[in-house]
PDB file of N, CA and C in Angstrom:
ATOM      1  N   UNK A   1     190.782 141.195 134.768  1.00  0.00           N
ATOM      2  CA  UNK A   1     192.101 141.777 134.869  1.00  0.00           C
ATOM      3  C   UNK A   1     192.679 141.922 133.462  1.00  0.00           C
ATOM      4  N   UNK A   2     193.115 142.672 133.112  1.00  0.00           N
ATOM      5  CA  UNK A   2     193.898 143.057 131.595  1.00  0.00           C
ATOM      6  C   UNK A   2     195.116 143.077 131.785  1.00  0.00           C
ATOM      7  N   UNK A   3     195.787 142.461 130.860  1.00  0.00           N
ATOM      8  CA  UNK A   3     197.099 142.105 130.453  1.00  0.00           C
ATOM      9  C   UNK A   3     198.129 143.188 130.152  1.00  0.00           C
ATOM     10  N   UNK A   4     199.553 143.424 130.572  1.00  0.00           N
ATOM     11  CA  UNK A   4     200.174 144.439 131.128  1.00  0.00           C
ATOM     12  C   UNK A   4     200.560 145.039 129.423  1.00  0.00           C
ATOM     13  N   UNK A   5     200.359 144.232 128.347  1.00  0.00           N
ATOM     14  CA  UNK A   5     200.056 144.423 126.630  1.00  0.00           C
ATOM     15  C   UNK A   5     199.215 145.070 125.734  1.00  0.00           C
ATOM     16  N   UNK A   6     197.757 144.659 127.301  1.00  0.00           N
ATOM     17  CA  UNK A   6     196.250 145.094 126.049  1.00  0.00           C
ATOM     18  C   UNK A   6     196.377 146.356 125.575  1.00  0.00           C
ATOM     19  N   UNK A   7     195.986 146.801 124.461  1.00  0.00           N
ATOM     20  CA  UNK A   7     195.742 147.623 123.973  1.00  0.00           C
ATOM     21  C   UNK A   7     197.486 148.710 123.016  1.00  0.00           C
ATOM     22  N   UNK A   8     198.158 147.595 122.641  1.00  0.00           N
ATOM     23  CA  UNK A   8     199.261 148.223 122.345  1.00  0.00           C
ATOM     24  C   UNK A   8     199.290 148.169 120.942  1.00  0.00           C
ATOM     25  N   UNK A   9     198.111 147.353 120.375  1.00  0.00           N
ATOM     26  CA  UNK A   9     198.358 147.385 119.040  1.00  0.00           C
ATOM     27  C   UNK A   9     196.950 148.178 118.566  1.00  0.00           C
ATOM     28  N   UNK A  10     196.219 148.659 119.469  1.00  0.00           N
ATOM     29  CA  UNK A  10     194.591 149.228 119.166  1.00  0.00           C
ATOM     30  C   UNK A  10     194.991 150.571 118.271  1.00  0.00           C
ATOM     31  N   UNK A  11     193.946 150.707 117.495  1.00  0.00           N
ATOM     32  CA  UNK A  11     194.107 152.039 116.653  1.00  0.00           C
ATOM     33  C   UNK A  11     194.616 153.322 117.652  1.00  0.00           C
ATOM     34  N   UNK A  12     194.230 153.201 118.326  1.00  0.00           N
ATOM     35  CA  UNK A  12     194.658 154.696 119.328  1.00  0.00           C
ATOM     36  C   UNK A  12     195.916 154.756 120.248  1.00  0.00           C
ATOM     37  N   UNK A  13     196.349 153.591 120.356  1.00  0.00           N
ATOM     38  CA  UNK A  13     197.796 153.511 120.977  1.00  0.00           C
ATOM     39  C   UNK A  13     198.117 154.053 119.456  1.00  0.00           C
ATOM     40  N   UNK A  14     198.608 152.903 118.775  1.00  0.00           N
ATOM     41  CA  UNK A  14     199.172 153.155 117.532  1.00  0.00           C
ATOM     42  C   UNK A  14     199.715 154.673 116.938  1.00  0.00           C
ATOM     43  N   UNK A  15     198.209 155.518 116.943  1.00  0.00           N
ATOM     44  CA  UNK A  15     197.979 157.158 116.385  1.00  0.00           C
ATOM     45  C   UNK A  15     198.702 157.705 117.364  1.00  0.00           C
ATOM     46  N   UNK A  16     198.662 157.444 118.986  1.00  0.00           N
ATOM     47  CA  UNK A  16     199.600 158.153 119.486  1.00  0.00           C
ATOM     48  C   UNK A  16     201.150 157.963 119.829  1.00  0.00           C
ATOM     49  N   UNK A  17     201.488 156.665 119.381  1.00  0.00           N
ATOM     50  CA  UNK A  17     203.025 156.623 118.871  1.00  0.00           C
ATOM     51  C   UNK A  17     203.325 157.196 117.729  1.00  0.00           C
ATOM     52  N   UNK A  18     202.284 157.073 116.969  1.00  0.00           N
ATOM     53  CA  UNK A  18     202.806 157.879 115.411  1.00  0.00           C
ATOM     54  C   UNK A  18     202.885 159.817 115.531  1.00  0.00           C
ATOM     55  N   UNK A  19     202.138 159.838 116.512  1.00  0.00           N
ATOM     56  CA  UNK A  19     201.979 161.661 116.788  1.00  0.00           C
ATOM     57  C   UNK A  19     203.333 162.101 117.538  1.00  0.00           C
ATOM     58  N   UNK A  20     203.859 160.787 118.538  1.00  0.00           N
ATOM     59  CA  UNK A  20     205.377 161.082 119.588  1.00  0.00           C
ATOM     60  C   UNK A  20     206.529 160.580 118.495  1.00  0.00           C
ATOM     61  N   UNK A  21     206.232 159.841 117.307  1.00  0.00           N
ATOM     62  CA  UNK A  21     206.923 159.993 116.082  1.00  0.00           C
ATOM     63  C   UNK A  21     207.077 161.119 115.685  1.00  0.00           C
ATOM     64  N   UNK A  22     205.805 162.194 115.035  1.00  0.00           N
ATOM     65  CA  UNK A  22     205.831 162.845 114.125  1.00  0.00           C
ATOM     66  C   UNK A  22     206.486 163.635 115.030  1.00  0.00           C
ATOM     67  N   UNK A  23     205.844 163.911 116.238  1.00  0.00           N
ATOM     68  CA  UNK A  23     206.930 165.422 117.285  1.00  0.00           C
ATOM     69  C   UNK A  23     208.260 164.948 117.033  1.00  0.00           C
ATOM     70  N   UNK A  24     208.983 164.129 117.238  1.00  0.00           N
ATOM     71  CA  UNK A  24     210.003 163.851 116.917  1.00  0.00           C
ATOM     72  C   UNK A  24     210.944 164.577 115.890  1.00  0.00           C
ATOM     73  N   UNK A  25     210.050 164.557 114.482  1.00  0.00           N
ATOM     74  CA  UNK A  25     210.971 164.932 113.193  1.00  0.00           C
ATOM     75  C   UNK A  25     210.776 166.086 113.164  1.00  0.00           C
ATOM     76  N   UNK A  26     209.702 166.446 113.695  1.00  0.00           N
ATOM     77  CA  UNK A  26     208.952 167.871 113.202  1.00  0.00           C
ATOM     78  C   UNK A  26     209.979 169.204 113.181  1.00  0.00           C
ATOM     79  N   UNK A  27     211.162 169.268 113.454  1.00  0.00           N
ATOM     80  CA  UNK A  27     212.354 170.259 112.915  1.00  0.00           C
ATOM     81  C   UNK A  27     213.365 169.610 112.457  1.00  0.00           C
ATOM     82  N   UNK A  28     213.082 168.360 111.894  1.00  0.00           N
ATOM     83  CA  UNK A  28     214.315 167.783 110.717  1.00  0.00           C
ATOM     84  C   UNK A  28     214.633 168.530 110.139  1.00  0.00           C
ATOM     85  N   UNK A  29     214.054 169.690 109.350  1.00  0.00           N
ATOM     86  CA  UNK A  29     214.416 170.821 108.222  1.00  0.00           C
ATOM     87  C   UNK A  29     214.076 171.968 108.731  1.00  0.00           C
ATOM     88  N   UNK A  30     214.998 172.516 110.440  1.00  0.00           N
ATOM     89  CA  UNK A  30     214.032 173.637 110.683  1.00  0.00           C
ATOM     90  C   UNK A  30     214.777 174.824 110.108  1.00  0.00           C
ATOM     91  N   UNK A  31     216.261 174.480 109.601  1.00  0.00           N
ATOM     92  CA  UNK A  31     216.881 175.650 108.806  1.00  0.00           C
ATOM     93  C   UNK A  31     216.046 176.169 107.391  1.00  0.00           C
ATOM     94  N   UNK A  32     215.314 175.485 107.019  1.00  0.00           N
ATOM     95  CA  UNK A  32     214.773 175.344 105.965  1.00  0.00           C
ATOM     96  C   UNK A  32     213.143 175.939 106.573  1.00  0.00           C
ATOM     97  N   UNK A  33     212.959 176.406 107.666  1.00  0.00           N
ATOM     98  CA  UNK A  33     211.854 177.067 107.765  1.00  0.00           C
ATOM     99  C   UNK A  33     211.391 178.213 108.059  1.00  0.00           C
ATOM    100  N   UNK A  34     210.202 178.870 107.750  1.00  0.00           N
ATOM    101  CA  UNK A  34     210.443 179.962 108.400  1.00  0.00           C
ATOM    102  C   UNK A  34     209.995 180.220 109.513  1.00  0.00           C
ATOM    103  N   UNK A  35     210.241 181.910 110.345  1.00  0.00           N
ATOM    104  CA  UNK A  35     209.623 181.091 111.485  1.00  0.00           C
ATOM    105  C   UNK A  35     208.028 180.892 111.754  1.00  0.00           C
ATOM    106  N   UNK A  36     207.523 181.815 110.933  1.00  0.00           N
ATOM    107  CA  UNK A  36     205.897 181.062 110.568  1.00  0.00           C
ATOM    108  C   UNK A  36     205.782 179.966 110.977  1.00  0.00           C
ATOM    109  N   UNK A  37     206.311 179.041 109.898  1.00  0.00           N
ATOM    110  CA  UNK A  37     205.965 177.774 109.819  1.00  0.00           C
ATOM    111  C   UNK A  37     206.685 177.064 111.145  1.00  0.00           C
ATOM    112  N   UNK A  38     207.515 177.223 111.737  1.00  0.00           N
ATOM    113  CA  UNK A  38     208.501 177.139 112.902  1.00  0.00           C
ATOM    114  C   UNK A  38     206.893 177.075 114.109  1.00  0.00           C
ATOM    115  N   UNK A  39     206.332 178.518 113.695  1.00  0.00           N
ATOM    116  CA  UNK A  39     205.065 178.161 114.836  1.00  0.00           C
ATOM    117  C   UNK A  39     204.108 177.164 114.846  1.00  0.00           C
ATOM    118  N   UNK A  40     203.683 176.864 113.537  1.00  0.00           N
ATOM    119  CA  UNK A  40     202.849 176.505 112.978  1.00  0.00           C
ATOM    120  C   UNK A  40     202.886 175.020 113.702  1.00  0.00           C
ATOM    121  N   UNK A  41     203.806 174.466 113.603  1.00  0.00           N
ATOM    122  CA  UNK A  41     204.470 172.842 113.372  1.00  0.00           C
ATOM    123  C   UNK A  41     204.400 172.804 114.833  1.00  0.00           C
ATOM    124  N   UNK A  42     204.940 173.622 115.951  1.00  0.00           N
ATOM    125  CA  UNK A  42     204.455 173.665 117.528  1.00  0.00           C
ATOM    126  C   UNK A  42     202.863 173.620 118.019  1.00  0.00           C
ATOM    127  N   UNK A  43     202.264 174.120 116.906  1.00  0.00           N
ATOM    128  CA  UNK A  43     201.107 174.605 117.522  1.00  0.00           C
ATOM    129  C   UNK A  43     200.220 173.000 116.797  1.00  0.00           C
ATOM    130  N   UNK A  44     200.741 172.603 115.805  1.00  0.00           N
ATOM    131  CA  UNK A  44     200.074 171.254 115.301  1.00  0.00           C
ATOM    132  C   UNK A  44     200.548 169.897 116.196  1.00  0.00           C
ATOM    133  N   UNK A  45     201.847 170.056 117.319  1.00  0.00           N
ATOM    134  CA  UNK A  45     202.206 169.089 117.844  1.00  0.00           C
ATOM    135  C   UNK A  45     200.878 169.132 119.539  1.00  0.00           C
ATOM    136  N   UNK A  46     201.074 170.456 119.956  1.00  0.00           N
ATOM    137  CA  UNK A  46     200.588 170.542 121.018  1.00  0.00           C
ATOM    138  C   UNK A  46     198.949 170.306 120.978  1.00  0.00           C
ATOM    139  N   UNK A  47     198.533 170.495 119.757  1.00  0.00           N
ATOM    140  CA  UNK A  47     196.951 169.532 119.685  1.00  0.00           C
ATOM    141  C   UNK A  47     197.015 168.515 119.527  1.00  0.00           C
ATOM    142  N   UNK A  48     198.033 167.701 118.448  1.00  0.00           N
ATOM    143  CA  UNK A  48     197.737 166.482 118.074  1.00  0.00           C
ATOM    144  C   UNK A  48     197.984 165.293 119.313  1.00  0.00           C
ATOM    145  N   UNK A  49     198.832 165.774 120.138  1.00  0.00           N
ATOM    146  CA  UNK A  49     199.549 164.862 120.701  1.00  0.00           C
ATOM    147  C   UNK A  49     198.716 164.794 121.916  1.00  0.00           C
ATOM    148  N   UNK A  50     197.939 165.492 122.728  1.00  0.00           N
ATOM    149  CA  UNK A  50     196.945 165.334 123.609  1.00  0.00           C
ATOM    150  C   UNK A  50     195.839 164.857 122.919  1.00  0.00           C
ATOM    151  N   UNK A  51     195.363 165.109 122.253  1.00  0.00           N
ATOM    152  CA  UNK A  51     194.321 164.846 121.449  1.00  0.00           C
ATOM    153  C   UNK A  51     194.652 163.426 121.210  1.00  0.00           C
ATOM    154  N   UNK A  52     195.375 162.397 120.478  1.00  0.00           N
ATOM    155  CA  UNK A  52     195.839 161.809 120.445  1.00  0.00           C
ATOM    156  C   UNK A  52     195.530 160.656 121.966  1.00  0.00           C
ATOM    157  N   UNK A  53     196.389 161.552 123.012  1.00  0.00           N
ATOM    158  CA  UNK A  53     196.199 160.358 124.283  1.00  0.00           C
ATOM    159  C   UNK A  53     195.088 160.512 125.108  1.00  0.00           C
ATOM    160  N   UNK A  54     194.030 161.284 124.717  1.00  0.00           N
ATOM    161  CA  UNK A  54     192.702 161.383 125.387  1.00  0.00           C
ATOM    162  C   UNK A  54     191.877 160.304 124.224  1.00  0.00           C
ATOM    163  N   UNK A  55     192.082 160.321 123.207  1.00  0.00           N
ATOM    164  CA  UNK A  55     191.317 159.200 122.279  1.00  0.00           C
ATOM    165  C   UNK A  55     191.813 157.937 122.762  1.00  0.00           C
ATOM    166  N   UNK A  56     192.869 157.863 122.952  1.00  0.00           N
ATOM    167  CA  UNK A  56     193.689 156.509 123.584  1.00  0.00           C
ATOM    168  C   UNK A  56     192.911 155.975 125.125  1.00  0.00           C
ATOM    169  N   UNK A  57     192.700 157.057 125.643  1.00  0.00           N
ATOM    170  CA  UNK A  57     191.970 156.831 127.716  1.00  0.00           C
ATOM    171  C   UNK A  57     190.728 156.395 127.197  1.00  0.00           C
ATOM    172  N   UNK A  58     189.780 157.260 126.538  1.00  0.00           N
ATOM    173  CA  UNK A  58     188.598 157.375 126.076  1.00  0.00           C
ATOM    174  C   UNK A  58     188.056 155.665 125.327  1.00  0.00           C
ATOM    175  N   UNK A  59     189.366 154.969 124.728  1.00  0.00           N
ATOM    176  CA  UNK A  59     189.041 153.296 124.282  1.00  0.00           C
ATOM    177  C   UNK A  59     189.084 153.018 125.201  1.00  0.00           C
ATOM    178  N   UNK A  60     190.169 153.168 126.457  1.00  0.00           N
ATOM    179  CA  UNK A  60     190.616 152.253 127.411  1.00  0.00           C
ATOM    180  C   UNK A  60     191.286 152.013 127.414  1.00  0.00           C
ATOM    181  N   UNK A  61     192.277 152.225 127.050  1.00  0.00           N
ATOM    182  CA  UNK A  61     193.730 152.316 127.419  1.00  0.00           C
ATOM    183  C   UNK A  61     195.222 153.641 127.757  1.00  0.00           C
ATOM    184  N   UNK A  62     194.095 153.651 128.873  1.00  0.00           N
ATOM    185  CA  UNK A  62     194.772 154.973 129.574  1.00  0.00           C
ATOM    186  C   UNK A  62     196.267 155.046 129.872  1.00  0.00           C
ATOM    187  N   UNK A  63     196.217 153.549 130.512  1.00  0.00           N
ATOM    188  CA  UNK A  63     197.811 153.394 131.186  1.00  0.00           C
ATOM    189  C   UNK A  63     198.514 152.756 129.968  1.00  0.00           C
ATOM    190  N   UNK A  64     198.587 152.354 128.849  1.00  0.00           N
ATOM    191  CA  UNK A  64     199.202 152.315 127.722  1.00  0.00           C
ATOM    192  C   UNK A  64     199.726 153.705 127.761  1.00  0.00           C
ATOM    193  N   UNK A  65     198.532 154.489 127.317  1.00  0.00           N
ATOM    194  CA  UNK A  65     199.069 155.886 126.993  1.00  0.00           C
ATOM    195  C   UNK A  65     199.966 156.616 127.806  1.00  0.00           C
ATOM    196  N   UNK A  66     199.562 156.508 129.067  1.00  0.00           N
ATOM    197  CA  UNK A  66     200.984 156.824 130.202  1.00  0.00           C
ATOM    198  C   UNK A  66     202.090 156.437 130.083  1.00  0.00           C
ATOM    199  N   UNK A  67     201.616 155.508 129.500  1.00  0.00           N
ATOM    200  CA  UNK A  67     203.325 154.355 129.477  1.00  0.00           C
ATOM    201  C   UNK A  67     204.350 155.142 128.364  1.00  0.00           C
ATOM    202  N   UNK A  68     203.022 155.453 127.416  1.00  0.00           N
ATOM    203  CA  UNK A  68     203.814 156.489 125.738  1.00  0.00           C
ATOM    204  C   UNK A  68     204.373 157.443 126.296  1.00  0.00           C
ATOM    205  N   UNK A  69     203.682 158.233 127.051  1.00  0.00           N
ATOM    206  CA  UNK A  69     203.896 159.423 127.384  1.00  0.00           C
ATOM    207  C   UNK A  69     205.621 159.972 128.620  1.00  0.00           C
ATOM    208  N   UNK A  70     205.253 158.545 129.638  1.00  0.00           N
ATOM    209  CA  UNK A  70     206.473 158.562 130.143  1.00  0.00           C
ATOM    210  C   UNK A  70     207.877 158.429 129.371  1.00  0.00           C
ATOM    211  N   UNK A  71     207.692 157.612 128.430  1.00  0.00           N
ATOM    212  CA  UNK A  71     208.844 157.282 127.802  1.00  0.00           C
ATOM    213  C   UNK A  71     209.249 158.221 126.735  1.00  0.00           C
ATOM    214  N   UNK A  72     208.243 159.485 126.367  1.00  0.00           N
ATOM    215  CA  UNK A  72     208.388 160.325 125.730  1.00  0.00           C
ATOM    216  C   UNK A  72     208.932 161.201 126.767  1.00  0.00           C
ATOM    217  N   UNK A  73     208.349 161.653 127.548  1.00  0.00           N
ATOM    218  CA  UNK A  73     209.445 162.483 128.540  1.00  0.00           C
ATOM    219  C   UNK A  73     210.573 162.079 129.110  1.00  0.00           C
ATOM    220  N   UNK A  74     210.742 160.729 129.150  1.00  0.00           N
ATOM    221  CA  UNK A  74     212.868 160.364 129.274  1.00  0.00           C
ATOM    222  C   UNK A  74     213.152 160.233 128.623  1.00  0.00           C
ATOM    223  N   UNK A  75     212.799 160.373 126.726  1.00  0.00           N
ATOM    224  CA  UNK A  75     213.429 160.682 125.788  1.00  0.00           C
ATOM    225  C   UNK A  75     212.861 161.446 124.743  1.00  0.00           C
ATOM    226  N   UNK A  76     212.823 162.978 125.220  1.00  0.00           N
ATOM    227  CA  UNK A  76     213.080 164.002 124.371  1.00  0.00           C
ATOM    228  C   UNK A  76     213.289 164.304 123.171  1.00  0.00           C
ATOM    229  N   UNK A  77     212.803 164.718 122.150  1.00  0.00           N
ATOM    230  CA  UNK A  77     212.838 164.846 120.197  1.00  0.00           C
ATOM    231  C   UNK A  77     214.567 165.635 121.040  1.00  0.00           C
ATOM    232  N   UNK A  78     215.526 165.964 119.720  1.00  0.00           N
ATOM    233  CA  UNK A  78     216.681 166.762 120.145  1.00  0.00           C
ATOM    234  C   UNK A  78     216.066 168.360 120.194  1.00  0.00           C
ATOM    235  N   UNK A  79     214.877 168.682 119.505  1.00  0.00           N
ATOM    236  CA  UNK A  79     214.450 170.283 119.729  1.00  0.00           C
ATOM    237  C   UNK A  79     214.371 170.884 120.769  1.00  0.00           C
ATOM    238  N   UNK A  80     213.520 169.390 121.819  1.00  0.00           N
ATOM    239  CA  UNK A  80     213.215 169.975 122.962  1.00  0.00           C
ATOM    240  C   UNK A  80     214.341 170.576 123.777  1.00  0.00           C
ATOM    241  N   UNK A  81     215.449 170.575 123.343  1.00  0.00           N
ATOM    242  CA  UNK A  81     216.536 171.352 124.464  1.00  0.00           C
ATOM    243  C   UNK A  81     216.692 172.695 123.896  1.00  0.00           C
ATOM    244  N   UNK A  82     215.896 173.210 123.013  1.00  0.00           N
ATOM    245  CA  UNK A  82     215.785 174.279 122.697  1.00  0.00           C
ATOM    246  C   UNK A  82     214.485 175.120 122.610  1.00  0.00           C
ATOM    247  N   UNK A  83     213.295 174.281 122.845  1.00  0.00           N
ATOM    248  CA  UNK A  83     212.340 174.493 122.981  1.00  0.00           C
ATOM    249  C   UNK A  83     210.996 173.915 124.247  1.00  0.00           C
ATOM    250  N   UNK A  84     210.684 175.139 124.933  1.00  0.00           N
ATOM    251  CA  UNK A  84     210.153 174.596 126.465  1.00  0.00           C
ATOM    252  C   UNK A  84     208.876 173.895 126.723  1.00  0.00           C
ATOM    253  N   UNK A  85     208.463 173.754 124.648  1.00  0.00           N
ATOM    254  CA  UNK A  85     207.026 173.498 124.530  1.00  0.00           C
ATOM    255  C   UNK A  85     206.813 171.704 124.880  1.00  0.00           C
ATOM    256  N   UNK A  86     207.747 171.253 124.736  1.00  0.00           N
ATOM    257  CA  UNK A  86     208.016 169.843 124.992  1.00  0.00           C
ATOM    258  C   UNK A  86     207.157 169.139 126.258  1.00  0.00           C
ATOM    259  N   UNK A  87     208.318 169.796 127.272  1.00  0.00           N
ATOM    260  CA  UNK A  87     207.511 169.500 128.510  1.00  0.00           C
ATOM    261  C   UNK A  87     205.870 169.784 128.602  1.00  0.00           C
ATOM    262  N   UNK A  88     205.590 171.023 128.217  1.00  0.00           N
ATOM    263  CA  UNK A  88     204.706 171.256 128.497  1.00  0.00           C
ATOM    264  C   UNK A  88     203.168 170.279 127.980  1.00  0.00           C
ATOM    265  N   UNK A  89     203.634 170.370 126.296  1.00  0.00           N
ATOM    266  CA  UNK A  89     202.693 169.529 125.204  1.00  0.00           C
ATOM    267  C   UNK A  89     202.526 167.953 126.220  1.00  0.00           C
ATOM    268  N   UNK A  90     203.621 167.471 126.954  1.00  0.00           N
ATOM    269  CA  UNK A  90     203.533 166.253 127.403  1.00  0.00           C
ATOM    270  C   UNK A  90     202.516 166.156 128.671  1.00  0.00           C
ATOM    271  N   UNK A  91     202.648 167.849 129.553  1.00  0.00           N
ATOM    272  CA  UNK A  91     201.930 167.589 130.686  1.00  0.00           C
ATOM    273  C   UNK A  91     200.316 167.970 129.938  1.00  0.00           C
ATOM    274  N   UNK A  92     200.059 168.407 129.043  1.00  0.00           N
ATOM    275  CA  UNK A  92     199.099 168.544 128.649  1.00  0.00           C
ATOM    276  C   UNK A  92     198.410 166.780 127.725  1.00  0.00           C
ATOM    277  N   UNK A  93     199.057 166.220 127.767  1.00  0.00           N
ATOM    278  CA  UNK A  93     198.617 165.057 127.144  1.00  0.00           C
ATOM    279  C   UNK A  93     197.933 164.282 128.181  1.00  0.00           C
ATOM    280  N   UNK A  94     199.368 164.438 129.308  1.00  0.00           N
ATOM    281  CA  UNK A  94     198.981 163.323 130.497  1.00  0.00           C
ATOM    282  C   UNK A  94     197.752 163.823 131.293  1.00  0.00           C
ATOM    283  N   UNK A  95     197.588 165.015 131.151  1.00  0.00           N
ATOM    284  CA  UNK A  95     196.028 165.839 131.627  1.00  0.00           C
ATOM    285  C   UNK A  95     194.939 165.214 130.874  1.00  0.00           C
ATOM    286  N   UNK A  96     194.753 165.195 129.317  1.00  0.00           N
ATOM    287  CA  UNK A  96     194.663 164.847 128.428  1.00  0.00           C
ATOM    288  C   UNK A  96     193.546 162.888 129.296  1.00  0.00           C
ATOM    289  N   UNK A  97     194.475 162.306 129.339  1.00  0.00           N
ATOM    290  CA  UNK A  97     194.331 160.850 130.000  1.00  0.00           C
ATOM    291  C   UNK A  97     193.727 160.967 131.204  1.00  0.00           C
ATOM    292  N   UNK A  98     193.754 161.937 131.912  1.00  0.00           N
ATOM    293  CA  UNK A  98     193.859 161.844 133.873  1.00  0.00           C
ATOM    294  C   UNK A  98     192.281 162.407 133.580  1.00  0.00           C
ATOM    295  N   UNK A  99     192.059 163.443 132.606  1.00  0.00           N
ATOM    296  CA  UNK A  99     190.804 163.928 132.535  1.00  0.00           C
ATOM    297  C   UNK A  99     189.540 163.233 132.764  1.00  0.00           C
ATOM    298  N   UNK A 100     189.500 161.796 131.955  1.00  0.00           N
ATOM    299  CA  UNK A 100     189.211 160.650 131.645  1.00  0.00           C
ATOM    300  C   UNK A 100     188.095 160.576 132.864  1.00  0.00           C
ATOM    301  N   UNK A 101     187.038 161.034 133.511  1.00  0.00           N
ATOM    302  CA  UNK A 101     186.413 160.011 134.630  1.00  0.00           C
ATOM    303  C   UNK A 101     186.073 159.060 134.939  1.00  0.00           C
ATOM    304  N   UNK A 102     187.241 158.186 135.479  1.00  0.00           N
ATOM    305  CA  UNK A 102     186.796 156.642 136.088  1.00  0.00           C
ATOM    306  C   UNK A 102     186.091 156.516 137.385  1.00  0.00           C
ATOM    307  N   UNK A 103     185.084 155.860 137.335  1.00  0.00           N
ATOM    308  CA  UNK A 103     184.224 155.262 138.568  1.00  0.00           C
ATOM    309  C   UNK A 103     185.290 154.921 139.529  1.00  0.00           C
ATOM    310  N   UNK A 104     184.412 154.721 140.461  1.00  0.00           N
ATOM    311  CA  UNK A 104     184.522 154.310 141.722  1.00  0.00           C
ATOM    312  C   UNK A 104     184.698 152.346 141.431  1.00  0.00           C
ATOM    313  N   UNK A 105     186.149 151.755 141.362  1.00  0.00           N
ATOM    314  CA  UNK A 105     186.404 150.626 141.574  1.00  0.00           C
ATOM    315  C   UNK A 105     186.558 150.108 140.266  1.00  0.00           C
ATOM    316  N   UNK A 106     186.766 151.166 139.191  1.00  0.00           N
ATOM    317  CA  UNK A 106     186.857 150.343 137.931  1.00  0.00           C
ATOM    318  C   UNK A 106     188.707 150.703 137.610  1.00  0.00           C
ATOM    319  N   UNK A 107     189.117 149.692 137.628  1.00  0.00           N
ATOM    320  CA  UNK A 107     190.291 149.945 136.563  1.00  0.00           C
ATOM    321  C   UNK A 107     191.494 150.964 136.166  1.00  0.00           C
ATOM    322  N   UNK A 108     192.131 151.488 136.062  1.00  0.00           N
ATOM    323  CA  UNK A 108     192.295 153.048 135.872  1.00  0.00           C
ATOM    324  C   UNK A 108     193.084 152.327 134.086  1.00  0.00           C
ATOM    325  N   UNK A 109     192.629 153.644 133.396  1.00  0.00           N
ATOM    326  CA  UNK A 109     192.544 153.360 131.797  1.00  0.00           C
ATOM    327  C   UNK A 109     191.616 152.060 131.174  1.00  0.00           C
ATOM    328  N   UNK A 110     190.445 151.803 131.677  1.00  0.00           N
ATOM    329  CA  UNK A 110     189.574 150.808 131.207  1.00  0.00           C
ATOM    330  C   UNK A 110     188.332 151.205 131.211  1.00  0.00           C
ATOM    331  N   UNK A 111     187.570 151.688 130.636  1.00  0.00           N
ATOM    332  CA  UNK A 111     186.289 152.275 130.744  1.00  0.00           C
ATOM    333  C   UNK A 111     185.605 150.650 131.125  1.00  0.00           C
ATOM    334  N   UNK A 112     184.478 150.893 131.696  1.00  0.00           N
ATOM    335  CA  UNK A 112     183.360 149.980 132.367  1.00  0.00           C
ATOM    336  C   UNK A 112     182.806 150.063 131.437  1.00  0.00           C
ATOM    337  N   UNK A 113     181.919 148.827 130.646  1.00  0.00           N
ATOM    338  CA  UNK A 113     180.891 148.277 130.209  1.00  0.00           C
ATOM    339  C   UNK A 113     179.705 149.120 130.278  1.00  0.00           C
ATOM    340  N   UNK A 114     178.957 149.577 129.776  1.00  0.00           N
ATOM    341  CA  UNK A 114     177.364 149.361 130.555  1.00  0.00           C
ATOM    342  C   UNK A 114     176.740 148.228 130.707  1.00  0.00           C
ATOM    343  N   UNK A 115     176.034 147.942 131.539  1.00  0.00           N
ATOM    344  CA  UNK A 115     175.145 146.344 131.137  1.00  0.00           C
ATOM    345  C   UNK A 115     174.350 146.619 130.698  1.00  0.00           C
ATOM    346  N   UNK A 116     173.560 145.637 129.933  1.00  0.00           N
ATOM    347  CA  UNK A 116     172.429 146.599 129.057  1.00  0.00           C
ATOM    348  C   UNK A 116     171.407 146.049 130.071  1.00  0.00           C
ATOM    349  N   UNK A 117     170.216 146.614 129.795  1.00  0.00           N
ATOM    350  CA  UNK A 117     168.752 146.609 130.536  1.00  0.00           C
ATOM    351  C   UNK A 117     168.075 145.546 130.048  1.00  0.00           C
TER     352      UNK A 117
END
C-alpha cells in the first residue's frame, strides 16, 4: 500500500509543479509581447505540461499527478479567463496520466514491478 505522500518529492512530481508554475507566469509581460510570441508561450505550455504528467504516471505516480492537476483546475493562472487553452492543456494532461496502462489489480498511478526470471 503507498502512502497518501509517496512520490511528492520524486523528480517528476516536482517538473510538473514547476511546468503548473511556469503556466502560471507565462503572460506576466504579455503587454510586452508580441502576438507571435503570445502563440509561441501557449503552444510551449500545452506540450510541456502533459508531457510533464505522463512522465509523472509513467514513475508511478499517477494520482500525485491528478492531485497537481486538480488543483490546477480550481485554481486557474489569471490568463486563463481570457484564454480557453487552459482548460483544455489540463484535460490534455489528465489524458496524458489516464493513458498510462494499468493491469488488471495493480494500483492506479503505480506501475507493477516485473519479477525477474
Amino acid at each position: 500500500m503507498t502512502s497518501a505522500t509517496e512520490g511528492w518529492e520524486s523528480r517528476e512530481i516536482v517538473e510538473l509543479r514547476r511546468e503548473i508554475e511556469s503556466a502560471w507566469g507565462a503572460f506576466d509581460d504579455i503587454e510586452l509581447m508580441t502576438w507571435d510570441h503570445r502563440v509561441l508561450v501557449v503552444r510551449g505550455v500545452m506540450g510541456a505540461l502533459p508531457d510533464a504528467a505522463n512522465a509523472a504516471a509513467r514513475a508511478g505516480y499517477g494520482a500525485a499527478a491528478l492531485s497537481l492537476l486538480r488543483d490546477a483546475q480550481a485554481f486557474p493562472p489569471p490568463w486563463a479567463s481570457i484564454c480557453t487553452k487552459w482548460d483544455l492543456v489540463l484535460e490534455h494532461a489528465r489524458e496524458a496520466v489516464e493513458c498510462v496502462a494499468w493491469p488488471d489489480g495493480a494500483p492506479f498511478g503505480v506501475l507493477p514491478t516485473v519479477a525477474a526470471r
